[in-house]
C-alpha atoms as a PDB file:
ATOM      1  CA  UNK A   1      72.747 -41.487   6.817  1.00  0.00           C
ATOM      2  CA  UNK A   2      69.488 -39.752   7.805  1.00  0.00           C
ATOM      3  CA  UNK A   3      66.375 -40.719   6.907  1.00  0.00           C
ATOM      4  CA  UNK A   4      62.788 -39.810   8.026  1.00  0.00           C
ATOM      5  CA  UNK A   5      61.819 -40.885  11.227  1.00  0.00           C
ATOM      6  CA  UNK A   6      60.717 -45.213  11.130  1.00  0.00           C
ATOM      7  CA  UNK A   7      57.334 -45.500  10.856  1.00  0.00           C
ATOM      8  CA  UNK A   8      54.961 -48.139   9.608  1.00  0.00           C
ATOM      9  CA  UNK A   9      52.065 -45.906   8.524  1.00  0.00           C
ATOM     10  CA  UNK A  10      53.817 -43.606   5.790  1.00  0.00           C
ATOM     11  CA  UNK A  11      52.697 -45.314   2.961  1.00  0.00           C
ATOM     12  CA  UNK A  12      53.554 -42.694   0.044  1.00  0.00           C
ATOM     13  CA  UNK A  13      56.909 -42.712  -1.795  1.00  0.00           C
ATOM     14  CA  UNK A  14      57.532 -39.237  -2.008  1.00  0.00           C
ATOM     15  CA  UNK A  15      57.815 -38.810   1.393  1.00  0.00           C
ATOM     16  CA  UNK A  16      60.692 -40.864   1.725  1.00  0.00           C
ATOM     17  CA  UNK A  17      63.514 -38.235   2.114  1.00  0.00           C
ATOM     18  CA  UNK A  18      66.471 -37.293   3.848  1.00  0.00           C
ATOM     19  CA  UNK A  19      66.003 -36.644   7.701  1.00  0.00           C
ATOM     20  CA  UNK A  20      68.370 -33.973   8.195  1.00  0.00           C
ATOM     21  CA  UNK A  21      67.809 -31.777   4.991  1.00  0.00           C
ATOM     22  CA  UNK A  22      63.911 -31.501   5.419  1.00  0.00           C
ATOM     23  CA  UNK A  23      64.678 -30.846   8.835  1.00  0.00           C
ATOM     24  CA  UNK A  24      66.807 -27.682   7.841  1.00  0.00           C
ATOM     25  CA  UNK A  25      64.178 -26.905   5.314  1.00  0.00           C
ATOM     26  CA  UNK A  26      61.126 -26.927   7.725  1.00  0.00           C
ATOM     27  CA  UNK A  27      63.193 -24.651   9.938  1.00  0.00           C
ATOM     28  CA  UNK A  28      64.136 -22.245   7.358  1.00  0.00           C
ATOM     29  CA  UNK A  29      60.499 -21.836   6.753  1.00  0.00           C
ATOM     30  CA  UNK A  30      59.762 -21.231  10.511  1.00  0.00           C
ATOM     31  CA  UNK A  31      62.475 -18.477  10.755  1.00  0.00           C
ATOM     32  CA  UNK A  32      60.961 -16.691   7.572  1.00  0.00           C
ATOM     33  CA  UNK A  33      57.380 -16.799   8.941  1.00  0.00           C
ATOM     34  CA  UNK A  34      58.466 -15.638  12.193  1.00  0.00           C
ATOM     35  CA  UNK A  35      60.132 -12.529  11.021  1.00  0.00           C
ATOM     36  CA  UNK A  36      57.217 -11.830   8.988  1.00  0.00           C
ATOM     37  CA  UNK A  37      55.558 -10.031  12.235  1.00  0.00           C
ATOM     38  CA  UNK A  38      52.140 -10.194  13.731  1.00  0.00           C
ATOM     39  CA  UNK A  39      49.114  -9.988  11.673  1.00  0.00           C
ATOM     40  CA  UNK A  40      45.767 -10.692  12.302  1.00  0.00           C
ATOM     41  CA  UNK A  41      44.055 -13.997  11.856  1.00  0.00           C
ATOM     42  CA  UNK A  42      42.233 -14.597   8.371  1.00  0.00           C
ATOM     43  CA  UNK A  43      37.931 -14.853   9.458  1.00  0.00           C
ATOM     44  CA  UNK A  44      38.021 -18.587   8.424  1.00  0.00           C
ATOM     45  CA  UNK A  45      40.172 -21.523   9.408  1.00  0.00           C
ATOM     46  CA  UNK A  46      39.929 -25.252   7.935  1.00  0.00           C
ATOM     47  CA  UNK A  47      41.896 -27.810   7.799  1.00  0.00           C
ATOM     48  CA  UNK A  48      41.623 -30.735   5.334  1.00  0.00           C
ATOM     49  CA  UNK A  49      42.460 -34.054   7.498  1.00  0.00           C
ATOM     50  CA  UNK A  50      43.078 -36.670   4.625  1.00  0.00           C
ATOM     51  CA  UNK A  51      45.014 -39.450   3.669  1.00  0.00           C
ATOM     52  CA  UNK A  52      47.202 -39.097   0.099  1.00  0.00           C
ATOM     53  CA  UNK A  53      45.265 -40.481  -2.976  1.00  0.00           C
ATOM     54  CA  UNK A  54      41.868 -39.533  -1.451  1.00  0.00           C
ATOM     55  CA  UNK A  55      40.979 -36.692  -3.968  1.00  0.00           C
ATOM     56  CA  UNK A  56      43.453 -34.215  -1.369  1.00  0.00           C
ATOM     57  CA  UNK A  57      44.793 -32.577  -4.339  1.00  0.00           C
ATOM     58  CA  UNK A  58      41.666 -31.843  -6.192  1.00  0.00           C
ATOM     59  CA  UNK A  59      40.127 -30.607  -3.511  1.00  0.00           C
ATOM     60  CA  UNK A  60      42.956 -28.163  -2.085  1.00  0.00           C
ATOM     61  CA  UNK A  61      43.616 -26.899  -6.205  1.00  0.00           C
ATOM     62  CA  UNK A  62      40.198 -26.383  -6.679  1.00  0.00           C
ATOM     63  CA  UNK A  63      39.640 -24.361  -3.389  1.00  0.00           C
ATOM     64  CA  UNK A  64      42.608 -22.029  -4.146  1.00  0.00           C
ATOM     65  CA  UNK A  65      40.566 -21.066  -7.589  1.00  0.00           C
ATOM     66  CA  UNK A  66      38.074 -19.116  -4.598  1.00  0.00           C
ATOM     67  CA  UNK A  67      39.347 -15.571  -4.431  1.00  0.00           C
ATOM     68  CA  UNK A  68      38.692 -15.640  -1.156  1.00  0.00           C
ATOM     69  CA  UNK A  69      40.505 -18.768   0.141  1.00  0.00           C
ATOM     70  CA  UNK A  70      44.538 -19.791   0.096  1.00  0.00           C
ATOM     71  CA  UNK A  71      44.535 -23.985   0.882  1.00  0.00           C
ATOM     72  CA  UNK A  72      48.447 -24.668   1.186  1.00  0.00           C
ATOM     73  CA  UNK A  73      49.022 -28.740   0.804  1.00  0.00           C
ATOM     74  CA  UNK A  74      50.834 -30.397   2.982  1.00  0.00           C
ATOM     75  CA  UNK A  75      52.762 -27.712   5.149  1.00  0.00           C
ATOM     76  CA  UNK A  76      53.856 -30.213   7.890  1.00  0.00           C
ATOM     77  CA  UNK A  77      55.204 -32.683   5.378  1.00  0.00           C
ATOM     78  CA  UNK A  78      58.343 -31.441   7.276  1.00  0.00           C
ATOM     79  CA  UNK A  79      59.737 -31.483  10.549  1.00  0.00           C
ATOM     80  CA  UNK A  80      58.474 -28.408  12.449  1.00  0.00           C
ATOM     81  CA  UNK A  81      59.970 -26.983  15.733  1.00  0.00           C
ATOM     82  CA  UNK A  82      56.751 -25.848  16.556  1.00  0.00           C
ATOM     83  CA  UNK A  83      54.364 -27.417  14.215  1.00  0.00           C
ATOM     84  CA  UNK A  84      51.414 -25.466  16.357  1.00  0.00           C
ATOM     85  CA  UNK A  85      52.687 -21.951  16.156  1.00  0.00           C
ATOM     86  CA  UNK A  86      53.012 -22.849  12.468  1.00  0.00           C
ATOM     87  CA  UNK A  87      50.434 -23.280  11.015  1.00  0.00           C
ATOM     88  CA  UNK A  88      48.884 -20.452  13.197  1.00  0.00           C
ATOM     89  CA  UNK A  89      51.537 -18.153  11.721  1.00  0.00           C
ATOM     90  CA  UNK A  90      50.401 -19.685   7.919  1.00  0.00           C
ATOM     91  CA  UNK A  91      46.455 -18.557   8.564  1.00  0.00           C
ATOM     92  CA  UNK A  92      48.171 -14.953   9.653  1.00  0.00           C
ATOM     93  CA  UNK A  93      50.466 -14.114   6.335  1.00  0.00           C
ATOM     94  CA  UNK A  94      47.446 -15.320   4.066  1.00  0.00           C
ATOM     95  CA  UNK A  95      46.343 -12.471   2.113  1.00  0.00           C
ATOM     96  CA  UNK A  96      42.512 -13.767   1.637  1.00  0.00           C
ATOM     97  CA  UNK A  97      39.937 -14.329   4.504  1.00  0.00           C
ATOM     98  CA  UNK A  98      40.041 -17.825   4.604  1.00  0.00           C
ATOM     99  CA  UNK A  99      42.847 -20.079   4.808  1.00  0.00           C
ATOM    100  CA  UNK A 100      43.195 -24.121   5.261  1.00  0.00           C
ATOM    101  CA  UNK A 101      45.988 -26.661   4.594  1.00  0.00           C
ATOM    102  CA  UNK A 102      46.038 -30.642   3.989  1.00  0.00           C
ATOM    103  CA  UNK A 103      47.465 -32.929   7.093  1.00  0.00           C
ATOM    104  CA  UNK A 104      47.771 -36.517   7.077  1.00  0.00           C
ATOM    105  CA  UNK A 105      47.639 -38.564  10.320  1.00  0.00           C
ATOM    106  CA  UNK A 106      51.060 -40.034   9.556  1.00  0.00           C
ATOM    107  CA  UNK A 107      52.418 -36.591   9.003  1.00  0.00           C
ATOM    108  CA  UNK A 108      51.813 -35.611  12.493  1.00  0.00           C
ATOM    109  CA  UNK A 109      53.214 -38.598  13.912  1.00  0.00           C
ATOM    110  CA  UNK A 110      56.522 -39.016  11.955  1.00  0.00           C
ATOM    111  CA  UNK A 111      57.138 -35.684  11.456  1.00  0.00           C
ATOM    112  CA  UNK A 112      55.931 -33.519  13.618  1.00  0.00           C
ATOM    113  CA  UNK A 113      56.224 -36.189  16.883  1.00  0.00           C
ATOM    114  CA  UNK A 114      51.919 -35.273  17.817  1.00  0.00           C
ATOM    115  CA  UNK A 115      51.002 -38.647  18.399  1.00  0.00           C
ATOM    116  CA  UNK A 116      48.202 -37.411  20.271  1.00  0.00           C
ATOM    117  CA  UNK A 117      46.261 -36.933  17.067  1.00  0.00           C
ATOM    118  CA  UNK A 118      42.879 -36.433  19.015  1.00  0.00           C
ATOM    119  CA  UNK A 119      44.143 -33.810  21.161  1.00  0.00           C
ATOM    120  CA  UNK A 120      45.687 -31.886  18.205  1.00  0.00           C
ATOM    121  CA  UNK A 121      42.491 -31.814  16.680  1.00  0.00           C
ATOM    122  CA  UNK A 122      40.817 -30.833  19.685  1.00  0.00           C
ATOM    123  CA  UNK A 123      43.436 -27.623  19.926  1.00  0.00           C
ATOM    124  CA  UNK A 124      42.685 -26.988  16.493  1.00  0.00           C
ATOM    125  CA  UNK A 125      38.703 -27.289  17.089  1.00  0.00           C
ATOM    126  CA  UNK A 126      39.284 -25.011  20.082  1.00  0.00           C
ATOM    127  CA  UNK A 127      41.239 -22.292  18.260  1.00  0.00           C
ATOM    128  CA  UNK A 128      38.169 -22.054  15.326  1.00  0.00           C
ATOM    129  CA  UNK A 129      39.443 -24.541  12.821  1.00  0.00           C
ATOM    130  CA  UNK A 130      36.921 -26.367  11.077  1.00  0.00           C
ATOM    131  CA  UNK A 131      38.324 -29.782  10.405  1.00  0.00           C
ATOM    132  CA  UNK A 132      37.114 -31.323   6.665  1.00  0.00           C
ATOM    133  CA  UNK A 133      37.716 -34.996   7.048  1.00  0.00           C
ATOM    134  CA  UNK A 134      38.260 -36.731   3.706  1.00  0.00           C
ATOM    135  CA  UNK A 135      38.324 -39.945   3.164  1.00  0.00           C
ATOM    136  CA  UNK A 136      38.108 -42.993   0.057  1.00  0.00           C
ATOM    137  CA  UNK A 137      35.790 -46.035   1.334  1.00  0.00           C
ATOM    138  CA  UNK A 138      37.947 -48.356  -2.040  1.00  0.00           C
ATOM    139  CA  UNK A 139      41.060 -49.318   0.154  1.00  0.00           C
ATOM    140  CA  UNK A 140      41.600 -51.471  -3.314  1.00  0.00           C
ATOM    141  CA  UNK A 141      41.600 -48.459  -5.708  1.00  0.00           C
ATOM    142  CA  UNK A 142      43.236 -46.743  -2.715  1.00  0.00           C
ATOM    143  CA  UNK A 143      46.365 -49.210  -2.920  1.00  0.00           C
ATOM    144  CA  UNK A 144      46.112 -49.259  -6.934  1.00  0.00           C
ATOM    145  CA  UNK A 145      46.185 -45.779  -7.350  1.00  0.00           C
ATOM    146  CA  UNK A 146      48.972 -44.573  -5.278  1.00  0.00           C
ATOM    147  CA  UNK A 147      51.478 -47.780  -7.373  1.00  0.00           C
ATOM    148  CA  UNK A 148      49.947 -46.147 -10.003  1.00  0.00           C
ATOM    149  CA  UNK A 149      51.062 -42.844  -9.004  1.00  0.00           C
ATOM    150  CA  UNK A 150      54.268 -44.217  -8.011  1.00  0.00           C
ATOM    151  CA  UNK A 151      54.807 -45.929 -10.868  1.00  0.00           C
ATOM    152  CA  UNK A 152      53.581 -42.717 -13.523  1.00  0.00           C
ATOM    153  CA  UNK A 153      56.407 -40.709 -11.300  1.00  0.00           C
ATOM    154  CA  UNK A 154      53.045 -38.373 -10.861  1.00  0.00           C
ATOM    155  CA  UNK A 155      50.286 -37.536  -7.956  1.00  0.00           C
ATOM    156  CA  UNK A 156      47.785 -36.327 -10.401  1.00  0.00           C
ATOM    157  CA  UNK A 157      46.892 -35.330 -13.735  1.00  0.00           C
ATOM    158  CA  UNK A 158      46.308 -31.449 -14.767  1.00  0.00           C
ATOM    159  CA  UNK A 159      44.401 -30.631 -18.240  1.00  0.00           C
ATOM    160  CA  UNK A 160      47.699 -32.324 -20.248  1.00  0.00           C
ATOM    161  CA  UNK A 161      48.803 -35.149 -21.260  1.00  0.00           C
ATOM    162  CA  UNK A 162      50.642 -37.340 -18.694  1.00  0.00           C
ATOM    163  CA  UNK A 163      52.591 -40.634 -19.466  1.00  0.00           C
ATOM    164  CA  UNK A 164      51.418 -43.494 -17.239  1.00  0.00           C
ATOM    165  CA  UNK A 165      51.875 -47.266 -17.788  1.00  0.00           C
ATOM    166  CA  UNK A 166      48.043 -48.839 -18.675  1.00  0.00           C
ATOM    167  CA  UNK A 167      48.176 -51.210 -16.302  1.00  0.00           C
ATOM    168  CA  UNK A 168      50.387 -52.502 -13.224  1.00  0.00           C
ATOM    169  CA  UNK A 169      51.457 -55.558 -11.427  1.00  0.00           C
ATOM    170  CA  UNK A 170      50.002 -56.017  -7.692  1.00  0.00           C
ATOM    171  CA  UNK A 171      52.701 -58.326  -5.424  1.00  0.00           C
ATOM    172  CA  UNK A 172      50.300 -60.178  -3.475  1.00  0.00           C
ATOM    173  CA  UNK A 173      52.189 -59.695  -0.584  1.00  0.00           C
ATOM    174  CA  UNK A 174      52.501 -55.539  -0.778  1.00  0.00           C
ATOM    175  CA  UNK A 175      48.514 -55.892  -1.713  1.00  0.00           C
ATOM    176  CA  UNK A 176      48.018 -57.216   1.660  1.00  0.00           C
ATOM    177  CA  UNK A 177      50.237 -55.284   3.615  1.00  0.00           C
ATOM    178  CA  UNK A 178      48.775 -51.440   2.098  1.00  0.00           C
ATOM    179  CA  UNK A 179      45.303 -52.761   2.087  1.00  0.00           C
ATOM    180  CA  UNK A 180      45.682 -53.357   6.186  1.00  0.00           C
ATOM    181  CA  UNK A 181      47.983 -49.763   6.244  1.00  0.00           C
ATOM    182  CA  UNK A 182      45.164 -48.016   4.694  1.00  0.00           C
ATOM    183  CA  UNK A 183      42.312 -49.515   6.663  1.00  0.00           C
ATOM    184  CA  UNK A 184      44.651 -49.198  10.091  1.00  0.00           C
ATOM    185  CA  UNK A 185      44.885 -45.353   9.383  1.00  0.00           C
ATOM    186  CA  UNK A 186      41.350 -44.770   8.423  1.00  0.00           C
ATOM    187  CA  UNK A 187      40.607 -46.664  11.788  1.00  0.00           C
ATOM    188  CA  UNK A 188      42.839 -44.081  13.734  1.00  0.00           C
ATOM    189  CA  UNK A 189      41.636 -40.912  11.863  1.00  0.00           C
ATOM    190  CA  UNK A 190      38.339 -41.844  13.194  1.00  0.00           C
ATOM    191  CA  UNK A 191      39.412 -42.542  16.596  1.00  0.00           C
ATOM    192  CA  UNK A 192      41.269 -39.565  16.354  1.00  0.00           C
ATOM    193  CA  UNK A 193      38.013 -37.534  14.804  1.00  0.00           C
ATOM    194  CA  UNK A 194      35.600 -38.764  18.127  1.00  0.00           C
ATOM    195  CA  UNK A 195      33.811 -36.379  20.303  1.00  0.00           C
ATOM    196  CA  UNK A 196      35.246 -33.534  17.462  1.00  0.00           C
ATOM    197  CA  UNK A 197      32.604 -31.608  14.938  1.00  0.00           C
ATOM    198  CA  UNK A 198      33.900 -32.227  11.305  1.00  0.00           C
ATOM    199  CA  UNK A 199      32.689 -31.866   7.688  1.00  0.00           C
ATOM    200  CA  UNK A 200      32.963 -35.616   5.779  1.00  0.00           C
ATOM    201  CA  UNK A 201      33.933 -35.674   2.193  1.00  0.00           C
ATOM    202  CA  UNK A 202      34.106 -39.177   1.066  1.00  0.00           C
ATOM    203  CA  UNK A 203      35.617 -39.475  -2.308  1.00  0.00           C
ATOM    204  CA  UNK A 204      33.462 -42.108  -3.842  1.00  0.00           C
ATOM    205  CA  UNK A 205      30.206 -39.934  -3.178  1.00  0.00           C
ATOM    206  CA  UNK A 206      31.395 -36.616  -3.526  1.00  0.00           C
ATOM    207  CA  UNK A 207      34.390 -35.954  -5.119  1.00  0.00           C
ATOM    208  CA  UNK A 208      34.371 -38.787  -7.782  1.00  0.00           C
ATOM    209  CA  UNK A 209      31.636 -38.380 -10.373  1.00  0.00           C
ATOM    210  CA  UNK A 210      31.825 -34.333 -12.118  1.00  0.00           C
ATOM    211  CA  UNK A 211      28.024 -34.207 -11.560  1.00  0.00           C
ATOM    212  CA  UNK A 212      28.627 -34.518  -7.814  1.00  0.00           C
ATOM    213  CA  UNK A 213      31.941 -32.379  -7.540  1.00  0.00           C
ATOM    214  CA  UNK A 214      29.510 -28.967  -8.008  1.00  0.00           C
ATOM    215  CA  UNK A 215      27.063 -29.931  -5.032  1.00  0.00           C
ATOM    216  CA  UNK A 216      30.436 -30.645  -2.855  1.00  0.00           C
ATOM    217  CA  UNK A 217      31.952 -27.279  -3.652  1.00  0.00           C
ATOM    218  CA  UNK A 218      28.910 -25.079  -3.328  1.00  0.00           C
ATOM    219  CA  UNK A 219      28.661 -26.899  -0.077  1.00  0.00           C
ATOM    220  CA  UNK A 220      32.060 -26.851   0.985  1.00  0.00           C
ATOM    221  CA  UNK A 221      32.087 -22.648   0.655  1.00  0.00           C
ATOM    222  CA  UNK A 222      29.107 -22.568   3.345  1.00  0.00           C
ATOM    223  CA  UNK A 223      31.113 -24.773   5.703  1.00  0.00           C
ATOM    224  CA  UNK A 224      34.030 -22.611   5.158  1.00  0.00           C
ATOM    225  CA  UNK A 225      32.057 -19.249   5.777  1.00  0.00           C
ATOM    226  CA  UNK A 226      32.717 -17.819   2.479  1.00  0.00           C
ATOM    227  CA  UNK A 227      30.730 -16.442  -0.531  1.00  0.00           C
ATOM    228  CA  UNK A 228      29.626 -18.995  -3.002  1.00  0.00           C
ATOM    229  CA  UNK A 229      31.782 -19.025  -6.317  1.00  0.00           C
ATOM    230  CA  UNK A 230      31.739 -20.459  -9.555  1.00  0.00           C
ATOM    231  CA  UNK A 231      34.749 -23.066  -9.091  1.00  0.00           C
ATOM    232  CA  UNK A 232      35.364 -26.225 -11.413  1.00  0.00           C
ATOM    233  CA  UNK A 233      37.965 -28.963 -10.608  1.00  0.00           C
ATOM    234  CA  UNK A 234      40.480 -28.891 -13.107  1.00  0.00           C
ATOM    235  CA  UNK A 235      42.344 -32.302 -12.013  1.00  0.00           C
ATOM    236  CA  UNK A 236      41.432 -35.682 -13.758  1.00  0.00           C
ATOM    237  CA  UNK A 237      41.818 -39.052 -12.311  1.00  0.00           C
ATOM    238  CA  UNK A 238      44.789 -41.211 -12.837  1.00  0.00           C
ATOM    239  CA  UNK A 239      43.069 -44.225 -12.707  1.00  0.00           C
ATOM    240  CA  UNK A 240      39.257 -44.171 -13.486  1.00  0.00           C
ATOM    241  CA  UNK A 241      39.109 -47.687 -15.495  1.00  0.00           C
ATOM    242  CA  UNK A 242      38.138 -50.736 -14.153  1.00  0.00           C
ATOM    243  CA  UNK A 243      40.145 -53.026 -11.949  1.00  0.00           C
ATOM    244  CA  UNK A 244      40.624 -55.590 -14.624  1.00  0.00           C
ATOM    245  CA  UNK A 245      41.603 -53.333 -17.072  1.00  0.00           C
ATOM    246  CA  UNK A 246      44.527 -51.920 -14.987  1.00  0.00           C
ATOM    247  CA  UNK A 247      46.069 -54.600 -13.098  1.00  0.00           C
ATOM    248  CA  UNK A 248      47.740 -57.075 -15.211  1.00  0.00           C
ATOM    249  CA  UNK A 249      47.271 -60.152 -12.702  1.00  0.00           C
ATOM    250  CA  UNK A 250      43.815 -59.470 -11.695  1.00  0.00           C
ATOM    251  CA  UNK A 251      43.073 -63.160 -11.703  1.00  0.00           C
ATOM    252  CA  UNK A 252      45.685 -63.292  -8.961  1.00  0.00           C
ATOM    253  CA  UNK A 253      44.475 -60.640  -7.455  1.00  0.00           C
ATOM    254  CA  UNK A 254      40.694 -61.917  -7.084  1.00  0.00           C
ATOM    255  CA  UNK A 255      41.851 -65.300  -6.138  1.00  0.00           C
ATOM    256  CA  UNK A 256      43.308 -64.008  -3.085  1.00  0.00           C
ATOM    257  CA  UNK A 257      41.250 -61.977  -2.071  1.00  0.00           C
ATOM    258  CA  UNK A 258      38.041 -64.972  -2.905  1.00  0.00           C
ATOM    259  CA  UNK A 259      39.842 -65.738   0.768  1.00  0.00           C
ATOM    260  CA  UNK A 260      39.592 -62.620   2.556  1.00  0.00           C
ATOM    261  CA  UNK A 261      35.729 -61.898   2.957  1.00  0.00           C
ATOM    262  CA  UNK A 262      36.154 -58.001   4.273  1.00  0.00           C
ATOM    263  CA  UNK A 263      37.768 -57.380   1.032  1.00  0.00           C
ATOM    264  CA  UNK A 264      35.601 -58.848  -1.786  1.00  0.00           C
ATOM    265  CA  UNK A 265      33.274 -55.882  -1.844  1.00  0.00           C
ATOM    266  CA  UNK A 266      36.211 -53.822  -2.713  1.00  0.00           C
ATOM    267  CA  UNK A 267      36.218 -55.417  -6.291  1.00  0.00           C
ATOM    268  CA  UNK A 268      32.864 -53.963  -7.091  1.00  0.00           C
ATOM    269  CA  UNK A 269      34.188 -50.748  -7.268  1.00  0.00           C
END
């Protein structure tokens, strides 16, 4: 009876997994990269610092269509012996000049026991990582879209057809308790992110609308340090409707949160 490490900031369901076997598969990974031998670093390092349901996965697919850049997901998802030496040893085996991967703040402390998140990103700023911090300013979409996701038994939606449910129930009482999750988190990614030089995606502005996505990704190969390409998100949003159309007791929903002043804005969204 082991299960991930007890923490109150891992909000996603799919990390939810057996202790002991992710354990053994993190190591198994180490071991391989290891015996892989030395190689020399790749010109360009990023990493994408992000919550989940924050655009992570369009971003890092969309990357990877760059012939120059590999963007692994979430490589310390599992327990690492050396989560450090890791992802170093990643940016070494990657066949193209630049390579990044996606890290959530509660990643590094469940997982991967650095709950010094500032001074990992300050090791990673000192070894020539640029840090990408992205982030979603709707902590009410934010909630909605990951029961959503939960729900659909899906993260995101490719160029098919995906079954999801057309609208969802919101238990006051789990409403309350991920809305303060996801604002507690972006509050420590930003304490975490002060005094360190970062590139800011935030979803709503620049990931969001398909007439924005091209100015973000044009950028986005400058602050990488690579050639500019001709690369289109191929992803489509789960949940792009509005609230009232998705959550079935939105009158509930807006009631409650009538009370709560630093979350009314969120219904504009």
């Amino acid at each position: 009876m082991f299960f991930r490490p007890r923490h109150e900031l891992v909000p996603e369901v799919y990390e939810r997994r057996p202790y002991l076997k992710r354990l053994y598969a993190g190591a198994r990974q180490e071991i391989r990269l290891a015996l892989q031998g030395h190689h020399p670093e790749p010109a360009h390092k990023f990493m994408i610092f992000a919550q989940g349901r924050t655009g992570s996965t369009l971003l890092t697919s969309t990357l990877n269509m760059h012939p120059d850049i590999r963007c692994d997901d979430e490589i310390l998802i599992v327990p690492r012996v050396f989560p450090l030496k890791f992802v170093e040893r990643a940016a070494r085996v990657s066949p193209t000049s630049a390579y990044g991967f996606h890290v959530k703040i509660t990643q590094l402390h469940a997982w991967q026991r650095l709950h010094d998140v500032a001074g990992f990103l300050a090791h990673m700023e000192r070894r020539g990582w640029t840090i990408i911090y992205l982030w979603r300013d709707n902590a009410l979409r934010h909630v909605v879209s990951n029961i959503f996701a939960e729900t659909a038994g899906t993260y995101h939606m490719d160029g098919g057809e995906k079954t999801r449910p057309e609208k969802i129930t919101l238990p006051l009482p789990r409403l309350e308790r991920e809305l303060k999750l996801r604002l507690k988190l972006r509050e420590a990614e930003r304490a975490a992110l002060h005094g360190r030089a970062f590139h800011e995606i935030q979803y709503e502005r620049d990931l969001q609308h398909p007439e924005r996505q091209i100015e973000t990704f044009a950028t986005l190969q400058t602050v990488i340090g690579v050639p500019q390409a001709n690369i289109t998100p191929r992803l489509k949003k789960m949940v792009a409707a509005p609230l009232a159309d998705l959550i079935e007791n939105f009158a509930e929903v807006t009631s409650w949160i009538a009370g709560k002043p630093e979350y009314q804005r969120y219904l504009d969204g």
